[in-house]
C-alpha atoms as a PDB file:
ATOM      1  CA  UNK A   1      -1.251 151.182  95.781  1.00  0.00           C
ATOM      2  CA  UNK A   2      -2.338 152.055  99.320  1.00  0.00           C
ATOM      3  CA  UNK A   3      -4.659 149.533 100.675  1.00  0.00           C
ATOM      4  CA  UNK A   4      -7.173 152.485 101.808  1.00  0.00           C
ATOM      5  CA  UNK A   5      -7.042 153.289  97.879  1.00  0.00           C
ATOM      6  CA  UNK A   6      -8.275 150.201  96.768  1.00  0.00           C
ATOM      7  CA  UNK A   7     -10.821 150.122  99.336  1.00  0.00           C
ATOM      8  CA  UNK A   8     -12.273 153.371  98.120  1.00  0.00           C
ATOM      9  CA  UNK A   9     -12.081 152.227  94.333  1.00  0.00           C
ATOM     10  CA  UNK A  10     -13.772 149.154  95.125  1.00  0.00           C
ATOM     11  CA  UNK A  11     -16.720 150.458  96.955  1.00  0.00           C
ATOM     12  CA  UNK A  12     -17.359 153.763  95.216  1.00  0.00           C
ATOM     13  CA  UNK A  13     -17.683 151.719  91.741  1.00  0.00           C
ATOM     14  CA  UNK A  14     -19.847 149.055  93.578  1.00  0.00           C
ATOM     15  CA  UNK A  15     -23.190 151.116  92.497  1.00  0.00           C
ATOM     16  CA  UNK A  16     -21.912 150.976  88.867  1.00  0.00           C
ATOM     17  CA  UNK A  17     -21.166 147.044  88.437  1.00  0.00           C
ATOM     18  CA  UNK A  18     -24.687 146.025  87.793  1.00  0.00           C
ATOM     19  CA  UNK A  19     -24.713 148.661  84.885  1.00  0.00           C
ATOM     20  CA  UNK A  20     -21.294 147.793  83.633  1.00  0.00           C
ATOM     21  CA  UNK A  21     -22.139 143.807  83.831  1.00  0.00           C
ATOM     22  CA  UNK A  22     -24.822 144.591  80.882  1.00  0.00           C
ATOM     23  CA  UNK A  23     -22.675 146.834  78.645  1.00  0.00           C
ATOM     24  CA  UNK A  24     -20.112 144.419  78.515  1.00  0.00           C
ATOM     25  CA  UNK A  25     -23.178 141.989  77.277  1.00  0.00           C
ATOM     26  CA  UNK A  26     -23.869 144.146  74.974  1.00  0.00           C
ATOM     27  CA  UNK A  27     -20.469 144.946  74.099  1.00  0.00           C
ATOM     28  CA  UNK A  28     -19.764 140.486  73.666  1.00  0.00           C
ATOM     29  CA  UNK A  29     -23.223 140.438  71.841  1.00  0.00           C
ATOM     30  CA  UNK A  30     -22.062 143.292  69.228  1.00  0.00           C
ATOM     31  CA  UNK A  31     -18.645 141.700  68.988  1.00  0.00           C
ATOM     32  CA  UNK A  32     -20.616 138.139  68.269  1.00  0.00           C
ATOM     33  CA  UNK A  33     -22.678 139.715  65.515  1.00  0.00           C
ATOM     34  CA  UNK A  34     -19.955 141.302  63.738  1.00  0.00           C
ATOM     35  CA  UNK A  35     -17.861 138.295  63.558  1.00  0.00           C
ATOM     36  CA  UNK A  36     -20.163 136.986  61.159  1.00  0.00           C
ATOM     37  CA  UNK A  37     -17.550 139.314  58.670  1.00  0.00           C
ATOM     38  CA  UNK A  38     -14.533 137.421  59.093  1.00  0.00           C
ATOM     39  CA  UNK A  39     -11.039 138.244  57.849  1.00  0.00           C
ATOM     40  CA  UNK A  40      -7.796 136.525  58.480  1.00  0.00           C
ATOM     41  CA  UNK A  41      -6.356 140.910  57.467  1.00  0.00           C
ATOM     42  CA  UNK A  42      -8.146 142.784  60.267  1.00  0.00           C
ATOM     43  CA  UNK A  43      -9.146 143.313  63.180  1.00  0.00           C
ATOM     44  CA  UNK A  44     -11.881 140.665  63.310  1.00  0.00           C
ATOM     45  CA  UNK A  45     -10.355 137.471  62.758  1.00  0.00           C
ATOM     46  CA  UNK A  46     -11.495 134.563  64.637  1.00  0.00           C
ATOM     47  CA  UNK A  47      -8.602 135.377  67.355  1.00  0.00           C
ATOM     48  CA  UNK A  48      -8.956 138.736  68.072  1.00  0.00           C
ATOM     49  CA  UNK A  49     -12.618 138.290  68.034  1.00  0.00           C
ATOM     50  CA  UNK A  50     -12.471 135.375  70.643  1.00  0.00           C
ATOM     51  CA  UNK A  51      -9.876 136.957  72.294  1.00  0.00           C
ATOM     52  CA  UNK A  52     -11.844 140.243  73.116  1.00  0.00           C
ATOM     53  CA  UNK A  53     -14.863 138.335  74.389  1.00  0.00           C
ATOM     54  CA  UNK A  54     -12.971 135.856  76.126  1.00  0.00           C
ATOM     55  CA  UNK A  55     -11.589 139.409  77.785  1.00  0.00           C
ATOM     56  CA  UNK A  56     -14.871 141.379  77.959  1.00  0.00           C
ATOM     57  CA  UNK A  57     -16.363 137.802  79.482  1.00  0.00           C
ATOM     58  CA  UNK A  58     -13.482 138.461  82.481  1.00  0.00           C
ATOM     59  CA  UNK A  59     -14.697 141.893  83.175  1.00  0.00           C
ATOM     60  CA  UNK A  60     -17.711 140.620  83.589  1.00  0.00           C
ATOM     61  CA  UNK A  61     -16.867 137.936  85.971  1.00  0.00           C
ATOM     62  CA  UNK A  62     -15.360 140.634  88.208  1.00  0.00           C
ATOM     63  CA  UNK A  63     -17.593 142.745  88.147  1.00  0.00           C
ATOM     64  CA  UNK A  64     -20.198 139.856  89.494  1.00  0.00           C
ATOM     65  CA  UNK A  65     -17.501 138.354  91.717  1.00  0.00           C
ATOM     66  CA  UNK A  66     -16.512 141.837  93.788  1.00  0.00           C
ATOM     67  CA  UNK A  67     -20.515 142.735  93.255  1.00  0.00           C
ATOM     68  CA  UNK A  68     -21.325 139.660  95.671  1.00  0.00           C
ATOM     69  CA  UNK A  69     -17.915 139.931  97.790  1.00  0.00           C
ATOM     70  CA  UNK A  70     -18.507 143.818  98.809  1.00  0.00           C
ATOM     71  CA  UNK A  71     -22.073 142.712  99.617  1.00  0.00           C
ATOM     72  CA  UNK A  72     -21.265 140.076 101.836  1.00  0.00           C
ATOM     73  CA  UNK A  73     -18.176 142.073 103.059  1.00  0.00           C
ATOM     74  CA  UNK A  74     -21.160 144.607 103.964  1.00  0.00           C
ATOM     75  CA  UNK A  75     -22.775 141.976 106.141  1.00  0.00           C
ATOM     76  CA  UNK A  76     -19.260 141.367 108.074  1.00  0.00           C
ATOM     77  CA  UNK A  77     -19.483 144.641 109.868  1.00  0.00           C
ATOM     78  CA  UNK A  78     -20.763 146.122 112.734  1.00  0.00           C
ATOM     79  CA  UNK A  79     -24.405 147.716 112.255  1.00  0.00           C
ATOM     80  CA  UNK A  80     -23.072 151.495 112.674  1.00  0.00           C
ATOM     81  CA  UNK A  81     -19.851 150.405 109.899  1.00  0.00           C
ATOM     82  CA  UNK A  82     -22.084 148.692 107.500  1.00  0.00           C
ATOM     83  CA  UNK A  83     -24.852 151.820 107.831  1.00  0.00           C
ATOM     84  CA  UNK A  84     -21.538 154.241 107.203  1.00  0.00           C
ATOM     85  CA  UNK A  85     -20.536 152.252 104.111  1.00  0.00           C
ATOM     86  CA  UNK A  86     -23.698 152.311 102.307  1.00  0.00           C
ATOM     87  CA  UNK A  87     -25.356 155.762 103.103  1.00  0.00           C
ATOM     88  CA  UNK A  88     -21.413 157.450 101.863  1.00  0.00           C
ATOM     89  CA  UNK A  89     -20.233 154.856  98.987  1.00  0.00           C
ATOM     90  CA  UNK A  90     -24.087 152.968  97.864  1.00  0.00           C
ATOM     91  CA  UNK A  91     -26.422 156.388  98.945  1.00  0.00           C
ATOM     92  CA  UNK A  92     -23.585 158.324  97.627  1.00  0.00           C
ATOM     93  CA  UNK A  93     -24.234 160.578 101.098  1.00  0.00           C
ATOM     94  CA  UNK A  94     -22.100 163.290 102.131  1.00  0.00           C
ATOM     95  CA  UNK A  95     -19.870 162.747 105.223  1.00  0.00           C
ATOM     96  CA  UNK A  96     -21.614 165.383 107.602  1.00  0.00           C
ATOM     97  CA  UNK A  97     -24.963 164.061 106.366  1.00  0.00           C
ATOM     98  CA  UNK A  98     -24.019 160.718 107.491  1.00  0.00           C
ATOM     99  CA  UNK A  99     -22.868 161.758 110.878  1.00  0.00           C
ATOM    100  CA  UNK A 100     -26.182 163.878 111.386  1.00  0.00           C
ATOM    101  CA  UNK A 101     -28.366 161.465 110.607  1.00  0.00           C
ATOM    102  CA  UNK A 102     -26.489 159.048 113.028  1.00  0.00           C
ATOM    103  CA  UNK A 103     -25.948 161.347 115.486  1.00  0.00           C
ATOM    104  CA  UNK A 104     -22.427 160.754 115.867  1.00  0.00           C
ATOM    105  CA  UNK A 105     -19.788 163.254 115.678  1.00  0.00           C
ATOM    106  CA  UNK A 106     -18.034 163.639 112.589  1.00  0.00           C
ATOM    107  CA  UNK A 107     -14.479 162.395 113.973  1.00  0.00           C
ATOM    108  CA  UNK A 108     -16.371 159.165 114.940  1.00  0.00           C
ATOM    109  CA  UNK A 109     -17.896 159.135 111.957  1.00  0.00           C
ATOM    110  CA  UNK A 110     -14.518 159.227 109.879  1.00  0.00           C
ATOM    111  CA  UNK A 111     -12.895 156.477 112.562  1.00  0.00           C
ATOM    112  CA  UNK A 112     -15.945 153.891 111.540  1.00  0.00           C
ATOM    113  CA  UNK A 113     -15.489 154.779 107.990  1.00  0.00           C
ATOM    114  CA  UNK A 114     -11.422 154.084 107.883  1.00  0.00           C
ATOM    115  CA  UNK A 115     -12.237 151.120 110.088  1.00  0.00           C
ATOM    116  CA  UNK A 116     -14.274 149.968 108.121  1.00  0.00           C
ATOM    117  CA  UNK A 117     -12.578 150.599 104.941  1.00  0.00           C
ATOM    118  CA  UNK A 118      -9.310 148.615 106.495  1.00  0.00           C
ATOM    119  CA  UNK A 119     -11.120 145.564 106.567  1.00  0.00           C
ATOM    120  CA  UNK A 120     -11.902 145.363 102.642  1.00  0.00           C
ATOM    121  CA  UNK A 121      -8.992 144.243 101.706  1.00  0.00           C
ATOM    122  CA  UNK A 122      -8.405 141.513 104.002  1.00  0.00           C
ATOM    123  CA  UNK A 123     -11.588 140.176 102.798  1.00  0.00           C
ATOM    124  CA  UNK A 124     -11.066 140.173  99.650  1.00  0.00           C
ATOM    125  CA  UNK A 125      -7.566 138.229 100.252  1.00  0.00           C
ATOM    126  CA  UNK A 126      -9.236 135.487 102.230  1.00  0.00           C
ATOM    127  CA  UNK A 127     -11.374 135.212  99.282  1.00  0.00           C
ATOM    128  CA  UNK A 128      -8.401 134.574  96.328  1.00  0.00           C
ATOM    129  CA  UNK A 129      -7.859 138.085  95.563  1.00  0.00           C
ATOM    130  CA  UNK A 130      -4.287 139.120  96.332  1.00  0.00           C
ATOM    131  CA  UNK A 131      -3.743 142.929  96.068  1.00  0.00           C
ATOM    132  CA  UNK A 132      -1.332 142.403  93.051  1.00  0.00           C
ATOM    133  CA  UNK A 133      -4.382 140.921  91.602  1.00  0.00           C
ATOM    134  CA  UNK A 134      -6.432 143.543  92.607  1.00  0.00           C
ATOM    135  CA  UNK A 135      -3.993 145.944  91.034  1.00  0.00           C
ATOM    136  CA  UNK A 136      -3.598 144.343  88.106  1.00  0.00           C
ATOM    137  CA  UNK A 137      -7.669 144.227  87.386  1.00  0.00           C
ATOM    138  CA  UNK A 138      -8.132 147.999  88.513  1.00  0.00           C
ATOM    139  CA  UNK A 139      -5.164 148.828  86.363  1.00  0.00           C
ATOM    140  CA  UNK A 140      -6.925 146.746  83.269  1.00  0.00           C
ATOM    141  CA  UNK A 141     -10.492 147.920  83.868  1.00  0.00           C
ATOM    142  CA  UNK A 142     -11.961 151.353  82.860  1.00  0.00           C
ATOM    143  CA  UNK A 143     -14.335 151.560  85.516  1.00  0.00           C
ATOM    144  CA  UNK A 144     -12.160 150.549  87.979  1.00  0.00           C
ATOM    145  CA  UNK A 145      -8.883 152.609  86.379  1.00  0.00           C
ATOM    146  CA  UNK A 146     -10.956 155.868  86.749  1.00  0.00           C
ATOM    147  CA  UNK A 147     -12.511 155.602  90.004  1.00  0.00           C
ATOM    148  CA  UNK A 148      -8.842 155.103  91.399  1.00  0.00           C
ATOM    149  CA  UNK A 149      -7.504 157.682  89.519  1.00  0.00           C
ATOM    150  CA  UNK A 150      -9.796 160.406  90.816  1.00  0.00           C
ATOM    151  CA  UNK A 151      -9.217 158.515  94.418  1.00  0.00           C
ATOM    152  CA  UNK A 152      -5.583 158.579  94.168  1.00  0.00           C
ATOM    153  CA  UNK A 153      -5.104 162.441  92.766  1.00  0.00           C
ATOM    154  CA  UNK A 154      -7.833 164.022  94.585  1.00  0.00           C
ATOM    155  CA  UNK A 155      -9.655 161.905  97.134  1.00  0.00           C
ATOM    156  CA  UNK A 156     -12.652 162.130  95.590  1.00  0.00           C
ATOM    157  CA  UNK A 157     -14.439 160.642  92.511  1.00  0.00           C
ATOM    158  CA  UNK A 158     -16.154 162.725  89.658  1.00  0.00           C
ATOM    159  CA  UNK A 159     -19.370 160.818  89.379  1.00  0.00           C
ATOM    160  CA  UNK A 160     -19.962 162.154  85.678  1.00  0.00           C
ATOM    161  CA  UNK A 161     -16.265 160.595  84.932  1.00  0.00           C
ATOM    162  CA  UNK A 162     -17.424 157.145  85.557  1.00  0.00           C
ATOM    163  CA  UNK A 163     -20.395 157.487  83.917  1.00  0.00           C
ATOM    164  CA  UNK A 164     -19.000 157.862  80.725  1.00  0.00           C
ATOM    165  CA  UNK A 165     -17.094 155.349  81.129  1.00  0.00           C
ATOM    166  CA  UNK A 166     -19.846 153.272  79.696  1.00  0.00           C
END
């Protein structure tokens, strides 16, 4: 994967991971309650019960762990980066709007934005997250799988896609 890819996948789900943080506690509570039906012949044994929330408990970690590392990554940048990365990937702004409102033309605008973007994954590397790790959780993870999908085929993300991801 291209580092600029990740980047992009990272902070376009950012808006969702609060969301996705409580379905997967609903989605561990649900799997809790119906474990209460135990059999050693299906799909809810005691392993594969564990297993899944022990799995879904991951996600969750994650999604709290890049949550708090994109917002402090946010605080790293310069003032004109940082107001680029929020109005286009947290506003969910429109490139020329972005520009207009910061009176900057849009070539400077798309230089902050790719500067800005390059630094992501550095950060998350100083902070244990290897890009095969990376790759490995946005391979595993709906949210993230989709949002890099639509990234990596068109350069852009169908909102409604990861919504339903839910």
């Amino acid at each position: 994967m291209k580092n600029n890819i990740i980047a992009k996948t990272l902070l376009t789900t950012y808006k969702y991971l609060e969301t996705f943080a409580s379905s997967v506690d609903k989605q561990i509570n649900k799997r809790a309650e119906l474990s209460y039906f135990v059999s050693t012949n299906c799909e809810n044994s005691v392993m594969d019960v564990t297993d899944k929330i022990i799995e879904l408990s991951e996600r969750k970690v994650n999604y709290i762990n890049f949550k708090v590392l994109i917002e402090n990554y946010i605080l790293t940048l310069t003032e004109s980066q940082a107001e680029i990365v929020i109005e286009r990937y947290i506003e969910g702004q429109e490139s020329q709007e972005i520009a207009e409102n910061l009176d900057i033309p849009i070539r400077t605008y798309y230089r902050k934005l790719e500067n800005a973007e390059e630094k992501l994954l550095p950060y998350f590397m100083k902070h244990g997250y290897s890009e095969e790790r990376l790759v490995k959780i946005i391979e595993k993870d709906p949210l993230y799988y989709t949002a890099y999908q639509g990234i990596n085929n068109s350069g852009m993300v169908d909102e409604r896609r990861l919504q339903s991801v839910l």
